[in-house]
Protein backbone atom coordinates (compact mmCIF):
# COMPACT_ATOMS: atom_id res chain seq x y z
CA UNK A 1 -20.80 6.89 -6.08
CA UNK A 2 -20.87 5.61 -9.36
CA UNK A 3 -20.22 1.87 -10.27
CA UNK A 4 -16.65 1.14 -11.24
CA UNK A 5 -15.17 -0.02 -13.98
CA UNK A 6 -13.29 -3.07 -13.93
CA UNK A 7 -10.02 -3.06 -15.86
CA UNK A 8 -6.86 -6.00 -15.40
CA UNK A 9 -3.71 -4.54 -15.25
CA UNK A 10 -1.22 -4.11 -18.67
CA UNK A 11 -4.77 -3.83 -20.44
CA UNK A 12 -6.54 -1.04 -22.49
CA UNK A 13 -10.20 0.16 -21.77
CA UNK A 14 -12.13 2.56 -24.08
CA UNK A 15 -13.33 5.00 -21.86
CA UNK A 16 -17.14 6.84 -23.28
CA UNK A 17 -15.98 10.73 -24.81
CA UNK A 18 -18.19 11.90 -21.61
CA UNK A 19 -15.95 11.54 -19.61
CA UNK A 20 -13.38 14.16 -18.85
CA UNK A 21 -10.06 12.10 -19.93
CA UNK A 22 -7.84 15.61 -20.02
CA UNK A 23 -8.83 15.85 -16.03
CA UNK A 24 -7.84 12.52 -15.30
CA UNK A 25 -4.75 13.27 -16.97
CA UNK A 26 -3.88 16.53 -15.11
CA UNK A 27 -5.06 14.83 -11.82
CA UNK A 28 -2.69 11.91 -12.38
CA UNK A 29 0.03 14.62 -12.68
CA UNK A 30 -0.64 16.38 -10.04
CA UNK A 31 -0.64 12.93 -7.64
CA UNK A 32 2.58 12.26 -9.15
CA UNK A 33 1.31 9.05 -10.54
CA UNK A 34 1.63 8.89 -14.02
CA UNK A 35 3.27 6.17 -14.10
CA UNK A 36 0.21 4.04 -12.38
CA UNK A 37 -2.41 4.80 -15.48
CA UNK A 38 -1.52 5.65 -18.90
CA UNK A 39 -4.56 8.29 -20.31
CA UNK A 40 -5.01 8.05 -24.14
CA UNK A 41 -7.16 9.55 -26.57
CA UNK A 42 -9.71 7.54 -26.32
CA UNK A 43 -9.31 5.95 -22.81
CA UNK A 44 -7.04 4.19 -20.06
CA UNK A 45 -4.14 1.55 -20.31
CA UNK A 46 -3.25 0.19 -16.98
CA UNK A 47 0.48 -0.87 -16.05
CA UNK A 48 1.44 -2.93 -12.67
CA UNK A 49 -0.65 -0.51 -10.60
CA UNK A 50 -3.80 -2.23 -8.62
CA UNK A 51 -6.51 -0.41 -6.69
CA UNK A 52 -9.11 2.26 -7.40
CA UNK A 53 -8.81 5.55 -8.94
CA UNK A 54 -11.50 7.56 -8.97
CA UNK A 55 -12.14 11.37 -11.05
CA UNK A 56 -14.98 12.77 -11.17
CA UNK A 57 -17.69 10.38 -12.31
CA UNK A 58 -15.11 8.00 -13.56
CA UNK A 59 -14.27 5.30 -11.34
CA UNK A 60 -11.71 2.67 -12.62
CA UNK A 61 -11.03 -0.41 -10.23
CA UNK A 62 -7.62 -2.10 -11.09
CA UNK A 63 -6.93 -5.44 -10.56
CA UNK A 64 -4.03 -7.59 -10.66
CA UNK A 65 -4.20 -10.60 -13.32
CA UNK A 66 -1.35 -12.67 -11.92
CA UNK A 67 -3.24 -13.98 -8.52
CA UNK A 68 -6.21 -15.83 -9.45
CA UNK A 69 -7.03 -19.15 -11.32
CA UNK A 70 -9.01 -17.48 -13.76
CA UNK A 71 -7.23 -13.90 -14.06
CA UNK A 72 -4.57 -14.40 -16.28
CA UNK A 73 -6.75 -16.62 -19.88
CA UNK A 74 -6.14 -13.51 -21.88
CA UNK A 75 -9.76 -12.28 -21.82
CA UNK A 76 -10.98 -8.82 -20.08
CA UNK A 77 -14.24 -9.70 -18.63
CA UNK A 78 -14.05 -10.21 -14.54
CA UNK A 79 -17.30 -11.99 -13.16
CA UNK A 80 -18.14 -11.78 -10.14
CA UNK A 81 -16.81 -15.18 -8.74
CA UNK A 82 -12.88 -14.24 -10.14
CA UNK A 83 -13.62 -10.71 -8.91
CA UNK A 84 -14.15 -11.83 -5.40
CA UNK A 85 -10.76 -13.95 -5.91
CA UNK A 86 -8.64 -11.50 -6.88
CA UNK A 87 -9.89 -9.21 -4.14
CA UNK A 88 -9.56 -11.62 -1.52
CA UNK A 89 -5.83 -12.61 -2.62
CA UNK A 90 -4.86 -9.09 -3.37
CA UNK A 91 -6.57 -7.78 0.54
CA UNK A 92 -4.06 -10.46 1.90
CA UNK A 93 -0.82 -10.00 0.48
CA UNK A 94 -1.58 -6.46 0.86
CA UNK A 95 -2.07 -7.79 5.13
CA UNK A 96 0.43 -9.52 4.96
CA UNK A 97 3.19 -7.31 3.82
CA UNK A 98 1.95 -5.09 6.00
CA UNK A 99 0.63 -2.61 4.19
CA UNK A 100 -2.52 -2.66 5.23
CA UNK A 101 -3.59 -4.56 8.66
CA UNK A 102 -7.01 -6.33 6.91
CA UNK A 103 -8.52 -9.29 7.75
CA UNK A 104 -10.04 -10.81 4.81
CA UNK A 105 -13.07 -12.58 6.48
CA UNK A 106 -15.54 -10.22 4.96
CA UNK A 107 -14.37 -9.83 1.75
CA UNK A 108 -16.27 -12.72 0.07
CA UNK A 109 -19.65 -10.53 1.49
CA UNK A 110 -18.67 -7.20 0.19
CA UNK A 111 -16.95 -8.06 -3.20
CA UNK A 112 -20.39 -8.15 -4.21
CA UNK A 113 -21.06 -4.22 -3.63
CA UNK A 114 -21.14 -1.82 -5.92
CA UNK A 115 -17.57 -0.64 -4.89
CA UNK A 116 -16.12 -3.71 -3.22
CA UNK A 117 -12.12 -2.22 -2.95
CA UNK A 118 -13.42 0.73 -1.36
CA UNK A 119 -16.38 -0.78 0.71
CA UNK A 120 -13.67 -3.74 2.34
CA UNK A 121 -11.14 -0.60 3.47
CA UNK A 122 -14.14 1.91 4.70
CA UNK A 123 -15.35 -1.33 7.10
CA UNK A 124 -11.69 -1.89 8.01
CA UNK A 125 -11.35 1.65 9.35
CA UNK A 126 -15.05 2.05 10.52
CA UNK A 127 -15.26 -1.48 12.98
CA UNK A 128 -11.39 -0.51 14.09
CA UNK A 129 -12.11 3.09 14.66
CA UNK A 130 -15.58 1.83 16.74
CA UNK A 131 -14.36 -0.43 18.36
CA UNK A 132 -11.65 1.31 20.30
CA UNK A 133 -13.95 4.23 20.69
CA UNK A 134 -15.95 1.78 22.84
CA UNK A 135 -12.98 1.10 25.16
CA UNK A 136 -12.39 4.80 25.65
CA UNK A 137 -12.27 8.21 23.84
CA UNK A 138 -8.61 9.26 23.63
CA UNK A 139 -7.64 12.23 24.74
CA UNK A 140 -4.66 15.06 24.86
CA UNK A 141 -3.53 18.52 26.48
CA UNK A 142 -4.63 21.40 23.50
CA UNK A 143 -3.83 24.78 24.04
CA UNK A 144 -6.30 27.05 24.56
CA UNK A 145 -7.22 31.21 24.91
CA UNK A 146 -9.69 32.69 26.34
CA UNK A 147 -10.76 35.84 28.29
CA UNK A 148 -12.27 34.33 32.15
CA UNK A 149 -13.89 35.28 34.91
CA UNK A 150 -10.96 33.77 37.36
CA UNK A 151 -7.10 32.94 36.65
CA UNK A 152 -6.48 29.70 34.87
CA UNK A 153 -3.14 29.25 33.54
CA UNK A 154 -0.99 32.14 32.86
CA UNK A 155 -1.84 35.86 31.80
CA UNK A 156 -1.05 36.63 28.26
CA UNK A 157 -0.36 40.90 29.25
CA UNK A 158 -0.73 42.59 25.73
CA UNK A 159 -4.33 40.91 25.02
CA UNK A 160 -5.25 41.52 28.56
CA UNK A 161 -4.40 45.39 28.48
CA UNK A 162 -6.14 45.06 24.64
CA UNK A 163 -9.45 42.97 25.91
CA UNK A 164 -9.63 44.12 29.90
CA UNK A 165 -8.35 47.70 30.25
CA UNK A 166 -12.14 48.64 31.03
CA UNK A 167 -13.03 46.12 33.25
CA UNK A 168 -10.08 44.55 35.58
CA UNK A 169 -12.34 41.85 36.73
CA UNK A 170 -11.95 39.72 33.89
CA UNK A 171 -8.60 38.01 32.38
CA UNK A 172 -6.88 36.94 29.21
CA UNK A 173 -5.15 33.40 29.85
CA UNK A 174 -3.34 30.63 28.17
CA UNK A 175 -3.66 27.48 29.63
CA UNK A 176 -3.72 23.53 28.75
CA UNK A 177 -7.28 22.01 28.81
CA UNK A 178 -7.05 18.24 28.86
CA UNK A 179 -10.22 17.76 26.27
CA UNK A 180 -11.19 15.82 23.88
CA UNK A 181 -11.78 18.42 20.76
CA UNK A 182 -7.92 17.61 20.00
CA UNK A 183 -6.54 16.76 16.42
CA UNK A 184 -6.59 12.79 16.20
CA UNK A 185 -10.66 12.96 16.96
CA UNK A 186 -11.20 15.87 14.36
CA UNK A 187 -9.02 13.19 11.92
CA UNK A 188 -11.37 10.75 12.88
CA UNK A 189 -14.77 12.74 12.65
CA UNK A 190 -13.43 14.39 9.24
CA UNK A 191 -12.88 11.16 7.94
CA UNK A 192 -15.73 9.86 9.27
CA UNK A 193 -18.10 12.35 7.89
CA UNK A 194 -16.11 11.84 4.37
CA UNK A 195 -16.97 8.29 3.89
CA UNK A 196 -20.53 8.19 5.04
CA UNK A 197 -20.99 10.54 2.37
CA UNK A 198 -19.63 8.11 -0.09
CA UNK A 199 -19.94 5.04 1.07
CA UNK A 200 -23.03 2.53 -0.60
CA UNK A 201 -23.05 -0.09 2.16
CA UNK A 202 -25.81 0.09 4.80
CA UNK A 203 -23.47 -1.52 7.16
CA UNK A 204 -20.96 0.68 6.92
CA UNK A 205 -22.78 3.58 7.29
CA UNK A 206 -24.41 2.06 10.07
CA UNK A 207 -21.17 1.86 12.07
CA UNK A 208 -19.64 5.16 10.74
CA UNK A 209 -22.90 6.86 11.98
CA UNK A 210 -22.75 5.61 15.56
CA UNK A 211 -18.80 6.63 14.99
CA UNK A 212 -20.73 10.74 14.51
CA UNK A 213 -22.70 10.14 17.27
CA UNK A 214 -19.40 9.88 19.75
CA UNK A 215 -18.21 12.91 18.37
CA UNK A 216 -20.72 15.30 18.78
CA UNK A 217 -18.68 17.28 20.63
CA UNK A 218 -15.93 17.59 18.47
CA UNK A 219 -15.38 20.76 15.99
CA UNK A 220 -15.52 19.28 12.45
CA UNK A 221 -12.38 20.30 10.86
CA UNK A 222 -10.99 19.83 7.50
CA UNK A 223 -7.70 17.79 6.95
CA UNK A 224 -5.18 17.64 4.04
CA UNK A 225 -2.13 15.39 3.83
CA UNK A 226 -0.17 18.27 5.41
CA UNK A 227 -1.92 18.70 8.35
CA UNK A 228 -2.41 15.09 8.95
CA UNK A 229 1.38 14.60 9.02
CA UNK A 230 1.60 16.41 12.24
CA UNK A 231 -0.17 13.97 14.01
CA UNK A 232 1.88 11.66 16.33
CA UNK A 233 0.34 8.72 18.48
CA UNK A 234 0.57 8.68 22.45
CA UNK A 235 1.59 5.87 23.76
CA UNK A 236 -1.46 5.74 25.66
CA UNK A 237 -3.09 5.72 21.99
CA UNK A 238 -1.90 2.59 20.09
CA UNK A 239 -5.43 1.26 20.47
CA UNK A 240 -5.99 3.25 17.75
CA UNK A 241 -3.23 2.89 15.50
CA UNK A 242 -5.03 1.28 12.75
CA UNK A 243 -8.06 3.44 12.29
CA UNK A 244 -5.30 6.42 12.34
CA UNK A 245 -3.16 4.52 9.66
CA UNK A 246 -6.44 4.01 7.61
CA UNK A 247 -7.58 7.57 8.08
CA UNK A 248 -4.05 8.92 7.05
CA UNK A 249 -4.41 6.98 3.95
CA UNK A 250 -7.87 8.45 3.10
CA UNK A 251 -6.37 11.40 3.78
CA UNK A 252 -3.39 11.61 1.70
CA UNK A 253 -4.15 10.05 -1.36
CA UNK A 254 -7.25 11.69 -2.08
CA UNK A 255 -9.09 15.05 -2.55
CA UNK A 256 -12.09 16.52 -0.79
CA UNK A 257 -14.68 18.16 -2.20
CA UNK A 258 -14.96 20.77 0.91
CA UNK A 259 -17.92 22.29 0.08
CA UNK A 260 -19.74 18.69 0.91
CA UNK A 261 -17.21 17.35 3.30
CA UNK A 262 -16.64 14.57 0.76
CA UNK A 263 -13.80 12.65 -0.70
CA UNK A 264 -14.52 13.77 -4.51
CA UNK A 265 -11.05 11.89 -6.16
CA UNK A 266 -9.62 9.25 -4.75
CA UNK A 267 -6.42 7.22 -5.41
CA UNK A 268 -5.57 4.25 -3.60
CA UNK A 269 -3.28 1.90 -5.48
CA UNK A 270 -0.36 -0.28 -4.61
CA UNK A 271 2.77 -0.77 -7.42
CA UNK A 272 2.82 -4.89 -7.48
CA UNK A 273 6.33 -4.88 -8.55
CA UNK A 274 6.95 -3.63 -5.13
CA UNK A 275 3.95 -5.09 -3.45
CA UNK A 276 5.38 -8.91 -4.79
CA UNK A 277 8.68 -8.14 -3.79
CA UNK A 278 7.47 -7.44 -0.49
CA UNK A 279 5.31 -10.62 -0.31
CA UNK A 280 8.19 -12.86 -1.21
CA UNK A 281 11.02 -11.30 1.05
CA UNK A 282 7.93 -11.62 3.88
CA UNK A 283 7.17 -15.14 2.98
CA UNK A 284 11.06 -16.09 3.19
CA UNK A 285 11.14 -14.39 6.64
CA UNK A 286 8.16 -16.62 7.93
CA UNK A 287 9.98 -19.61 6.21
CA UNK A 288 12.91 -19.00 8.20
CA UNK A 289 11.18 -18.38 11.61
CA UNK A 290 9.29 -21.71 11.09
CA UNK A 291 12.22 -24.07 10.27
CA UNK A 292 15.09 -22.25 12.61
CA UNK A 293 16.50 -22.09 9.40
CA UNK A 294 20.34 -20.28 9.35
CA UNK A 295 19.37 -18.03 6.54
CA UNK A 296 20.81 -14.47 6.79
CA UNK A 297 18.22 -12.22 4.80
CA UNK A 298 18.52 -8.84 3.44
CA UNK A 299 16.44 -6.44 1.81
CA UNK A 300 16.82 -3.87 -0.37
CA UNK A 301 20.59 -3.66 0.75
CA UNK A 302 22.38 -0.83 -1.57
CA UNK A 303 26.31 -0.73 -2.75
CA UNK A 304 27.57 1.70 -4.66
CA UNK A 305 29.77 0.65 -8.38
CA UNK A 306 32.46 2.39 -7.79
CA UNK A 307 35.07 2.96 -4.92
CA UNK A 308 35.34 5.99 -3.48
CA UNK A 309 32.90 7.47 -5.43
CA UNK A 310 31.55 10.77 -3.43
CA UNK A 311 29.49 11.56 -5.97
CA UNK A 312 25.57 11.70 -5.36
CA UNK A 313 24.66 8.98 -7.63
CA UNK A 314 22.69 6.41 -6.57
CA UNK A 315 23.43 3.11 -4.64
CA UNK A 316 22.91 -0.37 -6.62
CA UNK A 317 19.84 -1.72 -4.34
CA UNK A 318 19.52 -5.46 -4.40
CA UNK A 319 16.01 -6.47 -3.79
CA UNK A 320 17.01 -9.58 -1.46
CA UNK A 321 20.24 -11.26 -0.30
CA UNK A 322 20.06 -14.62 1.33
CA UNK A 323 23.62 -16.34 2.47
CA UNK A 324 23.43 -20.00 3.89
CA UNK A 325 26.12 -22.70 4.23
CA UNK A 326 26.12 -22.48 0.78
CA UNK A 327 26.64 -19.76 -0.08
CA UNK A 328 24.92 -16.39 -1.23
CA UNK A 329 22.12 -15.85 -3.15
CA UNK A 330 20.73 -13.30 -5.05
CA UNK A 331 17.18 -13.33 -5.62
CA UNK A 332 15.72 -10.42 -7.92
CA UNK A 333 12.18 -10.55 -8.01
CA UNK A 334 10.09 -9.63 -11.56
CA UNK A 335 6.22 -8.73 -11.63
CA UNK A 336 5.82 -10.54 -15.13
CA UNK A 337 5.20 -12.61 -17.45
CA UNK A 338 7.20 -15.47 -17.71
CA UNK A 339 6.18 -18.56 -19.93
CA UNK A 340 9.12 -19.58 -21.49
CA UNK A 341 12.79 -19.06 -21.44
CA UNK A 342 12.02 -16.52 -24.29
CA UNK A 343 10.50 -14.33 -22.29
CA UNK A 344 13.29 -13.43 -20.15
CA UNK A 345 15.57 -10.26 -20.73
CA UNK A 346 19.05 -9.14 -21.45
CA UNK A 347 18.57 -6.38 -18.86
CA UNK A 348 17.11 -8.53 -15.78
CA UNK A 349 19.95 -10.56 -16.07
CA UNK A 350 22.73 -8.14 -16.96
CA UNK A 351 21.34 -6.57 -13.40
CA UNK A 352 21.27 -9.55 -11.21
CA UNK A 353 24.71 -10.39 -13.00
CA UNK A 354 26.21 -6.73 -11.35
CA UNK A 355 24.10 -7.51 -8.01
CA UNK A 356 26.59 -10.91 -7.81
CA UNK A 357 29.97 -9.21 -8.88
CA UNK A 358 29.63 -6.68 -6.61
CA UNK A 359 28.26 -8.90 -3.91
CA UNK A 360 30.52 -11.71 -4.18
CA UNK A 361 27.70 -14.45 -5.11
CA UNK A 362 28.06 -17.14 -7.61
CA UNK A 363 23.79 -17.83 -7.83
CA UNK A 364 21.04 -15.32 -8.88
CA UNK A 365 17.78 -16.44 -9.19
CA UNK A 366 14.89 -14.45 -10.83
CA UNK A 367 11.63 -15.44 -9.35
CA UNK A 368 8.61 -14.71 -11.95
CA UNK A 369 4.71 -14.89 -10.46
CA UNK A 370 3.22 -18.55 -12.65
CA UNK A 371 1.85 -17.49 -15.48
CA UNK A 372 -1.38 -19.71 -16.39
CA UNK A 373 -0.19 -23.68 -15.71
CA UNK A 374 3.29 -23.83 -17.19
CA UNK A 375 6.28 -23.41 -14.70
CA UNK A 376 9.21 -23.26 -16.46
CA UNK A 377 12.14 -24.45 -14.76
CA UNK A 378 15.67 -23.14 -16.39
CA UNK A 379 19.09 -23.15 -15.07
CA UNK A 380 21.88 -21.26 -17.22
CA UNK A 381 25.93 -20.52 -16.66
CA UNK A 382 26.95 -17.38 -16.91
CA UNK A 383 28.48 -16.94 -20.33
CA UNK A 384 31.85 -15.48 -18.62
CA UNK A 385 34.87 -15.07 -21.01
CA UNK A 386 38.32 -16.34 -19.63
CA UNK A 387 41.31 -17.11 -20.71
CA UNK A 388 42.19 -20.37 -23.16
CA UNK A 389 44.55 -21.70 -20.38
CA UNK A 390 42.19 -20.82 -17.56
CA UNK A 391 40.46 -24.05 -16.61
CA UNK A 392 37.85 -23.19 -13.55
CA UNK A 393 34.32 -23.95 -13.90
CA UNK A 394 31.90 -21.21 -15.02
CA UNK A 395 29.86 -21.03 -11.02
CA UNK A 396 28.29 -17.84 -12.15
CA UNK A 397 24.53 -19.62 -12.16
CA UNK A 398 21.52 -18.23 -13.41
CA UNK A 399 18.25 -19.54 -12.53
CA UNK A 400 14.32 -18.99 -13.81
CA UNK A 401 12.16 -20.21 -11.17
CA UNK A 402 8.13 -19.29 -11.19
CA UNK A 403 6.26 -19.17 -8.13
CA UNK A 404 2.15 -20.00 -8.26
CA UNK A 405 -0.01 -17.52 -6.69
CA UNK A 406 -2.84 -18.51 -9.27
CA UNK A 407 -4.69 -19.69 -6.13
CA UNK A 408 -8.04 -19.84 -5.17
CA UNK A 409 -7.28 -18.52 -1.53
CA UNK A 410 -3.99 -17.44 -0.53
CA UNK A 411 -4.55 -17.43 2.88
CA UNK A 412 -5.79 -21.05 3.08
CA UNK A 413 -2.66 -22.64 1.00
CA UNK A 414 0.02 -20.27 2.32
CA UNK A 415 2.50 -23.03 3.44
CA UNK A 416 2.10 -24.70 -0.34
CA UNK A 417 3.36 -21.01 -1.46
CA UNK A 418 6.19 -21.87 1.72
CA UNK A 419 7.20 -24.84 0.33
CA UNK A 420 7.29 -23.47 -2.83
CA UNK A 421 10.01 -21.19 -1.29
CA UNK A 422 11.77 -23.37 0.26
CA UNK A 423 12.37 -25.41 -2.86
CA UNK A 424 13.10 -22.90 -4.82
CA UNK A 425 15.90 -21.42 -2.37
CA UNK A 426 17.43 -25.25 -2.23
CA UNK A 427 19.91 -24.67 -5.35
């Protein structure tokens, strides 16, 4: 596979004429992710999309700017010591929100590859998938046909009389075989063969290889994102539950070159607007377990404007609620830049300003990733019109609070990032 191209995210990269910029284009379309890469004329312009898209011979690897030390001094060269930052913060928020189950232990080892993003998840799936395999091989009742020598099963009549109306010592049956050749190992075995095919790490094709050796038995069948859907885990199969979460994402956000049983474009990227929502509202959660606190917590609760409205418009979604003895609070969380008060706008607070009328909270705070070493700190009032003789306090509250996740590890100063919370949420 070819090496990737490095590229921060809200940046432009001039992409060489060679490559086929119109395809990428199309492809993008036809993923329904437009909105994750801008193509222009004469390259690429990233937005708040992170992870790897590859076309063709043109592999761009996207990462996010806003969680490492060095990521966010304005420059577009990555060396390899901030790369291996960035991918080791960006693997665990991407654990720990649950998105992907990764431990991050190896990541330091294989940010150094030629494809580190790609490399880490292949390993993830590859050690998972082997080491259940080693426990046992799972599998399930498939239905099968065939013409026998002896009754097995039941008689299926019209392809008896069709296949046996010359010779009445044979029959046609239907019957369940308990076997092995069932669809979660042909998953695994497509998949398998897939990324040894593209994979550049020795290791990993060392494991995926020992992973072809346990399925020699199993037909090699291909796989698209419709077919995988019908899947379902046993009980009897959670064991495997990550590999097949892993191999459904190989799966479904890519395309396969079938006449080399290869993954030829790929797409696996994560929007961090949604992906730093998610860390926060997780982080908040662990806060709460920790300290018994009395926090109520809600995500993503919806209301619609209007009453009685039957119409099909869309609810009002809030990304998180929090009521204590305080109070309620609104918390609306922004993937961007935020280094002054100036850089706020009229529409993130006109929205977090509707999220408290229509949940009846008098504080909204709008929680910003640190942006280089300033942490701005602003409380406003509402500017609420009433009448002259009207004398109550303004308690609609505003505030501007930053969080820093320009860390060095994540991982190791997670409960400085708790404390952060919890300060933040004491208003």
């Amino acid at each position: 596979m070819t090496k990737p191209v490095p590229i921060k995210e809200y940046s432009k990269k001039e992409i060489p004429k060679e490559f086929n910029l119109a395809g990428l284009n199309n492809y993008l379309k036809c993923q329904n992710l437009s909105q994750a890469l801008k193509v222009l004329p004469d390259g690429v312009q990233s937005k708040s999309w992170v992870g790897v898209i590859k076309y063709k011979n043109l592999h761009l690897e996207i990462l996010p700017k806003l969680i490492s030390k060095n990521a966010n001094d304005g420059s577009d060269i990555i060396d390899k010591k901030e790369r291996r930052k960035i991918l080791k913060n960006l693997i665990f928020m991407l654990s720990f929100t649950k998105k992907l189950d990764i431990k991050t232990g190896d990541v330091a080892k294989l940010s150094d590859e030629k494809n580190p993003f790609l490399e880490i998840l292949i390993r993830e799936y590859a050690l998972s998938l082997f080491n259940a395999l080693k426990k046992f091989t799972p599998k399930r009742y498939i239905r099968e046909e065939d013409n026998l020598n002896f009754l097995k099963g039941k008689i299926k009549f019209a392809e008896n009389i069709r296949y046996n109306h010359t010779n009445q010592a044979k029959f046609y049956c239907e019957y369940d075989e308990f076997s092995e050749n069932n669809l979660l190992n042909q998953l695994f075995l497509f998949v398998s063969t897939c990324l040894y095919n593209i994979s550049g790490s020795s290791f990993n094709k060392k494991i995926l290889k020992s992973i072809l050796n346990y399925y020699t038995e199993i037909n090699l069948v291909r796989f698209d994102k419709f077919k995988v859907q019908k899947i379902k885990l046993l009980r009897s199969q959670e064991l495997f539950k990550k590999p097949f979460k892993l191999a459904k994402m190989f799966v479904e956000q890519t395309s396969v070159d079938l006449s080399k049983n290869k993954f030829e474009n790929i797409t696996l990227v994560w929007d961090m607007n949604k992906l730093f929502e998610e860390f926060i509202f997780e982080l908040i959660k662990k806060c709460k377990a920790e300290h018994n606190s009395g926090w109520k917590l809600t995500a993503q609760k919806g209301r619609r404007l209007l009453v009685n409205d039957s119409s099909k418009k869309r609810n009002t979604f809030i990304d998180i609620l929090i009521e204590n003895d305080n109070g309620k609070i609104v918390l609306d969380t922004k993937y961007k830049k935020f280094e002054t008060v100036n850089d706020f706008s009229n529409e993130d607070v006109f929205q977090v300003s509707t999220y408290c009328l229509i949940h009846n909270a008098h504080r909204a705070i709008l929680l910003y990733p640190q942006w280089k070493d300033t942490k701005p700190d602003t409380e406003f009032s509402l500017n609420v019109e009433r009448p002259k003789d009207d004398r109550r306090k303004n308690d609609y509250k505003i505030y501007f609070k930053t969080i820093n996740l320009n860390l060095d590890n994540m991982k190791k100063n997670l409960h400085d990032i708790q404390d952060e919370i919890i300060s933040i949420l004491n208003i």
